[in-house]
C-alpha atoms as a PDB file:
ATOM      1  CA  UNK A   1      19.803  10.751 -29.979  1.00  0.00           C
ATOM      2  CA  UNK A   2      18.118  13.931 -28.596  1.00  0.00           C
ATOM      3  CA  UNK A   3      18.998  15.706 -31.794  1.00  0.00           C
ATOM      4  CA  UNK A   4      16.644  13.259 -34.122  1.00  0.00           C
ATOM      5  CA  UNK A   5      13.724  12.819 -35.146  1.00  0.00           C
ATOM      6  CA  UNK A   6      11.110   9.823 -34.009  1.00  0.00           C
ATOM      7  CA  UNK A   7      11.522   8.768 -37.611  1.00  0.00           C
ATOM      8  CA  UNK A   8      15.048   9.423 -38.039  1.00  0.00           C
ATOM      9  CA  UNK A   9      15.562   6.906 -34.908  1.00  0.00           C
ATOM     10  CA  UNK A  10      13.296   4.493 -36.421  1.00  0.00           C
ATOM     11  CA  UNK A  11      15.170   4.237 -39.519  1.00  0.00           C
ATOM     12  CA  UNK A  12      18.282   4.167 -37.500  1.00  0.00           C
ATOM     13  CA  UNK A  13      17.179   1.304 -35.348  1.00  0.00           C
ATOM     14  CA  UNK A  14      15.690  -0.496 -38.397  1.00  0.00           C
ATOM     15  CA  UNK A  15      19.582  -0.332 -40.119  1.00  0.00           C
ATOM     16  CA  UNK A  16      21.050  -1.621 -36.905  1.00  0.00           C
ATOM     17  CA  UNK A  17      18.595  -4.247 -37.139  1.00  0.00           C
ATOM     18  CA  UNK A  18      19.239  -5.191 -40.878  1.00  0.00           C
ATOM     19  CA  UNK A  19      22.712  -5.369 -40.324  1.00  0.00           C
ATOM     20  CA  UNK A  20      22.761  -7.857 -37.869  1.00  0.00           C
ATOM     21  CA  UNK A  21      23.615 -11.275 -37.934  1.00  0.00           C
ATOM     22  CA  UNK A  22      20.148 -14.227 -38.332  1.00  0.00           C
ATOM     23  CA  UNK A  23      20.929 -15.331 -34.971  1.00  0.00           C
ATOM     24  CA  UNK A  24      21.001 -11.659 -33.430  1.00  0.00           C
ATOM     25  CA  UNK A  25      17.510 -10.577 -34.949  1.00  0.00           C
ATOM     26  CA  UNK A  26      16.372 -13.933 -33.812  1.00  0.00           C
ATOM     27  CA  UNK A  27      16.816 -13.016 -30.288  1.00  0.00           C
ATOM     28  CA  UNK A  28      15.087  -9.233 -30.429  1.00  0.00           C
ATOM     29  CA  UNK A  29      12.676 -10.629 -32.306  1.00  0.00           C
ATOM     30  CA  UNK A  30      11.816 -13.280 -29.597  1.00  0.00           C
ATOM     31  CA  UNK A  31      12.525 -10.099 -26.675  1.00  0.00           C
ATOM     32  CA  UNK A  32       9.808  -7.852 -29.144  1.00  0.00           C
ATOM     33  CA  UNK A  33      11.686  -5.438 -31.628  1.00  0.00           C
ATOM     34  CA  UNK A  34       9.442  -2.851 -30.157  1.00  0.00           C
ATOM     35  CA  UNK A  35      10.895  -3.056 -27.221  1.00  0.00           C
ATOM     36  CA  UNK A  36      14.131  -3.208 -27.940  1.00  0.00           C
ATOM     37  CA  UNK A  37      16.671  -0.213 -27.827  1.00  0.00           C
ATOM     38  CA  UNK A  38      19.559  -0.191 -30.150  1.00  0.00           C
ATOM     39  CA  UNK A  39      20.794   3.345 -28.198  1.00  0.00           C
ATOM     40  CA  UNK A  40      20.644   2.415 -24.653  1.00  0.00           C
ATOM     41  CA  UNK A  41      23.918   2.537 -22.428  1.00  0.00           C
ATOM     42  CA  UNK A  42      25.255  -0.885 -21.323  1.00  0.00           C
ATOM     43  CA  UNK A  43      25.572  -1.635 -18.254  1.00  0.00           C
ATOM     44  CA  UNK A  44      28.171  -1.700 -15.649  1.00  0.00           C
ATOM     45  CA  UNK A  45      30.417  -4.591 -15.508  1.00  0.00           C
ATOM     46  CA  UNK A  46      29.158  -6.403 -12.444  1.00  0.00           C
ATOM     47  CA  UNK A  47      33.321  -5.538 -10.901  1.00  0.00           C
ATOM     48  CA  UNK A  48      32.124  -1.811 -10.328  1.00  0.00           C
ATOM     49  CA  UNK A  49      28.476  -2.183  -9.555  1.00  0.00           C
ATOM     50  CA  UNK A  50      28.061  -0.297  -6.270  1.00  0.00           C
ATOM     51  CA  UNK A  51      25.661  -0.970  -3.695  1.00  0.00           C
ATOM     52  CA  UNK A  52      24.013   1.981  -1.261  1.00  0.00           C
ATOM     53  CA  UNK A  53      27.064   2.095   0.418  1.00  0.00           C
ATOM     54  CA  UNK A  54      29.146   3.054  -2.642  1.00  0.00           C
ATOM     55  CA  UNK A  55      31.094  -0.533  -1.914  1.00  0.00           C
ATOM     56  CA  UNK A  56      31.640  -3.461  -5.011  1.00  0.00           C
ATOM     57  CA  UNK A  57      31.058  -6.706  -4.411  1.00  0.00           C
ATOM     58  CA  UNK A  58      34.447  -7.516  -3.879  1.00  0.00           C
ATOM     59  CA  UNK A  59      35.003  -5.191  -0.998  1.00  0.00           C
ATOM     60  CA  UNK A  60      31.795  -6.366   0.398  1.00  0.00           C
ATOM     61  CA  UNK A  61      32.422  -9.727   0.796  1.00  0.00           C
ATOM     62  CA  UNK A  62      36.351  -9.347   1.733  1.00  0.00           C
ATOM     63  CA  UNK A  63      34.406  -6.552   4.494  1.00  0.00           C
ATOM     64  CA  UNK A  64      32.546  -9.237   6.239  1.00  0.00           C
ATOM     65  CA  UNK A  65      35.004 -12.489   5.154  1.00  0.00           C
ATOM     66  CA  UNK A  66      37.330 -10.746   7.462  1.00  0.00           C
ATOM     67  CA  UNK A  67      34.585  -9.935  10.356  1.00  0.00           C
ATOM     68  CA  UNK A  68      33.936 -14.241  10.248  1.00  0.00           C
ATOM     69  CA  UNK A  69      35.781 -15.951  12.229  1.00  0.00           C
ATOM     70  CA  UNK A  70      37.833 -18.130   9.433  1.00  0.00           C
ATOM     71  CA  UNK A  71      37.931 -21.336  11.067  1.00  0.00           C
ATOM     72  CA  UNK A  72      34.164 -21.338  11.518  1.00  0.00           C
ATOM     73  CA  UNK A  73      32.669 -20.776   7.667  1.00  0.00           C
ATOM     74  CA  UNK A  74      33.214 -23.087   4.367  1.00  0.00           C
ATOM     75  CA  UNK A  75      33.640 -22.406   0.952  1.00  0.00           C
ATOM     76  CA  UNK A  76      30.288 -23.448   0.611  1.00  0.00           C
ATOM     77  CA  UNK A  77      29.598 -20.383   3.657  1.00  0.00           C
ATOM     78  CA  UNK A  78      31.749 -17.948   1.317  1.00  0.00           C
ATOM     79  CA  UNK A  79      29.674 -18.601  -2.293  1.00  0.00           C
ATOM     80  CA  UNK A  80      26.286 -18.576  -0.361  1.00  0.00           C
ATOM     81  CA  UNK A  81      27.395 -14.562   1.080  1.00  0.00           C
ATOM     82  CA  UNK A  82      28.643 -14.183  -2.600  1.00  0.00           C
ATOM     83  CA  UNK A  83      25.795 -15.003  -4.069  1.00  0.00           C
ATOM     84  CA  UNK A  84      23.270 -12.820  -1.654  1.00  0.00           C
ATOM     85  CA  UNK A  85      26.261  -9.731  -2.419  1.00  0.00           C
ATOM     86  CA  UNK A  86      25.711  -9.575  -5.525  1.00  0.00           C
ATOM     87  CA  UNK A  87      21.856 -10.333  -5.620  1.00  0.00           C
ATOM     88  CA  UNK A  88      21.736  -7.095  -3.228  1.00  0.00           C
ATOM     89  CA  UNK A  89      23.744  -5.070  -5.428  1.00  0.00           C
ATOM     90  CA  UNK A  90      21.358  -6.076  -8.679  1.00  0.00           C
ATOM     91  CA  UNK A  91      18.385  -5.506  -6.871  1.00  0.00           C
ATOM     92  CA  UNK A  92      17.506  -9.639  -7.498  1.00  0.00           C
ATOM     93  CA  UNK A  93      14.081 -10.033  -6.153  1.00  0.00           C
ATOM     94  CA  UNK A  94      15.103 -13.535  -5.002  1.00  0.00           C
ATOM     95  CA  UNK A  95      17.703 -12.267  -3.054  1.00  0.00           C
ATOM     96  CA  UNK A  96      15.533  -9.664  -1.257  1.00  0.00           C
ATOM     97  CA  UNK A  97      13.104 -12.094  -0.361  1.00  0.00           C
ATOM     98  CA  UNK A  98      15.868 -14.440   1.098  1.00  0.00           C
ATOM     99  CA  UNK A  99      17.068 -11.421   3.042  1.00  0.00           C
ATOM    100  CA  UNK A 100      14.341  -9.711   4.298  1.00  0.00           C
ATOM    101  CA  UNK A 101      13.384 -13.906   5.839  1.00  0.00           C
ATOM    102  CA  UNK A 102      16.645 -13.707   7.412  1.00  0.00           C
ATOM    103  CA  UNK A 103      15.757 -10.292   9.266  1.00  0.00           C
ATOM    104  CA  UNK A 104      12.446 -12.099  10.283  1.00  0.00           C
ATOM    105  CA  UNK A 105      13.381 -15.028  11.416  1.00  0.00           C
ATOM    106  CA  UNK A 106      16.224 -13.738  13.696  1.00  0.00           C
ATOM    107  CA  UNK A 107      13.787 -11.287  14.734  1.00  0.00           C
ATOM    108  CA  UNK A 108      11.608 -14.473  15.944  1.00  0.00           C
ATOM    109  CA  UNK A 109      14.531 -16.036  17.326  1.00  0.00           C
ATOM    110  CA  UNK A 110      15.169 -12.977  19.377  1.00  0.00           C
ATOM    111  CA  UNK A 111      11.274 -12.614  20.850  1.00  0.00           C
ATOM    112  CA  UNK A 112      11.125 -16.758  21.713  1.00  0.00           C
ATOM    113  CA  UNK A 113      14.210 -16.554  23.285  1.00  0.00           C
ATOM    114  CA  UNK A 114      15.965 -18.270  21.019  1.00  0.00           C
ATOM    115  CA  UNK A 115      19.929 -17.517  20.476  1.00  0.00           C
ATOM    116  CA  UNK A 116      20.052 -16.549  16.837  1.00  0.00           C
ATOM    117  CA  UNK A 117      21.681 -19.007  13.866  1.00  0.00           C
END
Protein backbone atom coordinates (compact mmCIF):
# COMPACT_ATOMS: atom_id res chain seq x y z
CA UNK A 1 0.00 0.00 0.00
CA UNK A 2 3.22 2.12 0.20
CA UNK A 3 2.84 2.90 -3.46
CA UNK A 4 -0.71 4.92 -2.95
CA UNK A 5 -1.93 7.70 -2.22
CA UNK A 6 -3.91 8.71 1.27
CA UNK A 7 -6.83 9.10 -1.08
CA UNK A 8 -6.24 6.30 -3.28
CA UNK A 9 -6.37 4.05 0.09
CA UNK A 10 -9.41 5.76 1.15
CA UNK A 11 -11.27 4.95 -1.86
CA UNK A 12 -9.85 1.53 -1.69
CA UNK A 13 -10.99 0.91 1.83
CA UNK A 14 -14.36 2.60 1.10
CA UNK A 15 -14.89 -0.30 -1.98
CA UNK A 16 -13.90 -3.02 0.41
CA UNK A 17 -16.38 -1.61 2.62
CA UNK A 18 -19.27 -1.34 0.01
CA UNK A 19 -18.77 -4.68 -1.01
CA UNK A 20 -19.33 -6.29 2.04
CA UNK A 21 -22.04 -8.15 3.31
CA UNK A 22 -24.96 -5.89 6.00
CA UNK A 23 -23.80 -7.99 8.72
CA UNK A 24 -19.94 -7.33 8.02
CA UNK A 25 -20.28 -3.39 7.88
CA UNK A 26 -22.41 -3.82 10.90
CA UNK A 27 -19.57 -5.00 12.89
CA UNK A 28 -16.76 -2.18 11.66
CA UNK A 29 -19.21 0.10 12.01
CA UNK A 30 -19.83 -0.84 15.73
CA UNK A 31 -15.49 -1.33 16.03
CA UNK A 32 -15.38 2.59 14.26
CA UNK A 33 -14.73 2.47 10.38
CA UNK A 34 -11.99 4.87 11.18
CA UNK A 35 -10.30 2.60 12.84
CA UNK A 36 -10.54 -0.12 10.95
CA UNK A 37 -7.84 -1.45 8.43
CA UNK A 38 -8.92 -3.30 5.41
CA UNK A 39 -4.82 -3.85 4.57
CA UNK A 40 -3.50 -5.12 7.75
CA UNK A 41 -1.79 -8.69 7.92
CA UNK A 42 -3.77 -11.34 9.86
CA UNK A 43 -2.55 -12.82 12.38
CA UNK A 44 -0.83 -15.96 13.22
CA UNK A 45 -2.87 -18.96 13.78
CA UNK A 46 -2.64 -19.37 17.52
CA UNK A 47 -0.66 -23.28 16.42
CA UNK A 48 2.57 -21.17 15.52
CA UNK A 49 2.39 -18.27 17.89
CA UNK A 50 5.80 -18.30 19.59
CA UNK A 51 6.55 -17.17 22.91
CA UNK A 52 10.20 -15.49 23.99
CA UNK A 53 11.56 -18.69 23.85
CA UNK A 54 10.72 -19.29 20.16
CA UNK A 55 8.44 -22.43 21.63
CA UNK A 56 4.32 -22.92 20.53
CA UNK A 57 2.01 -23.65 22.85
CA UNK A 58 1.98 -27.10 22.16
CA UNK A 59 5.59 -27.73 22.91
CA UNK A 60 5.18 -25.68 25.95
CA UNK A 61 2.76 -27.46 27.64
CA UNK A 62 3.98 -31.13 26.43
CA UNK A 63 7.67 -29.33 27.96
CA UNK A 64 6.37 -29.09 31.42
CA UNK A 65 3.34 -32.01 31.14
CA UNK A 66 6.31 -34.23 30.98
CA UNK A 67 8.41 -32.41 33.95
CA UNK A 68 4.82 -33.20 36.29
CA UNK A 69 4.78 -36.02 37.81
CA UNK A 70 1.57 -37.70 35.90
CA UNK A 71 -0.03 -39.34 38.67
CA UNK A 72 -0.12 -36.12 40.66
CA UNK A 73 -2.06 -33.41 38.16
CA UNK A 74 -5.81 -33.63 36.60
CA UNK A 75 -7.23 -32.74 33.52
CA UNK A 76 -8.57 -29.98 35.26
CA UNK A 77 -4.38 -29.30 36.32
CA UNK A 78 -3.60 -29.70 32.41
CA UNK A 79 -6.44 -26.95 30.95
CA UNK A 80 -5.59 -24.51 33.87
CA UNK A 81 -1.42 -24.63 32.47
CA UNK A 82 -3.16 -24.49 28.98
CA UNK A 83 -4.94 -21.76 29.54
CA UNK A 84 -2.00 -19.54 31.37
CA UNK A 85 0.31 -20.96 27.95
CA UNK A 86 -1.44 -19.46 25.79
CA UNK A 87 -2.46 -16.24 27.79
CA UNK A 88 1.54 -15.81 28.03
CA UNK A 89 2.06 -16.26 24.49
CA UNK A 90 -0.88 -13.46 23.61
CA UNK A 91 0.37 -11.17 25.99
CA UNK A 92 -3.40 -11.55 27.96
CA UNK A 93 -3.24 -9.03 30.67
CA UNK A 94 -5.29 -11.44 32.82
CA UNK A 95 -2.88 -13.95 32.50
CA UNK A 96 0.07 -11.72 33.51
CA UNK A 97 -1.58 -10.62 36.45
CA UNK A 98 -2.36 -14.30 37.49
CA UNK A 99 1.32 -14.99 36.92
CA UNK A 100 3.18 -12.38 38.21
CA UNK A 101 0.63 -13.37 41.87
CA UNK A 102 2.01 -16.71 41.51
CA UNK A 103 5.76 -15.37 41.59
CA UNK A 104 4.61 -13.31 44.71
CA UNK A 105 3.00 -15.46 46.60
CA UNK A 106 5.64 -18.28 46.41
CA UNK A 107 8.00 -15.62 47.05
CA UNK A 108 5.95 -15.09 50.49
CA UNK A 109 5.77 -18.64 51.01
CA UNK A 110 9.49 -18.84 50.75
CA UNK A 111 10.29 -15.70 53.39
CA UNK A 112 7.45 -17.18 56.15
CA UNK A 113 8.82 -20.36 55.87
CA UNK A 114 6.27 -21.79 54.26
CA UNK A 115 6.92 -24.91 51.73
CA UNK A 116 5.57 -23.58 48.48
CA UNK A 117 2.00 -24.93 46.76
Amino acid sequence: MDNFTPQQIEEKKKAIFDAMGKRGQKQILKKGYEDWNPFAEPKDPIDIRKDKTKRTSQVLIREFLTQTDHDEYSNTYAQGALEMCFGIINDDEKIKGMFEFAIWYEALLKKEGYDSL
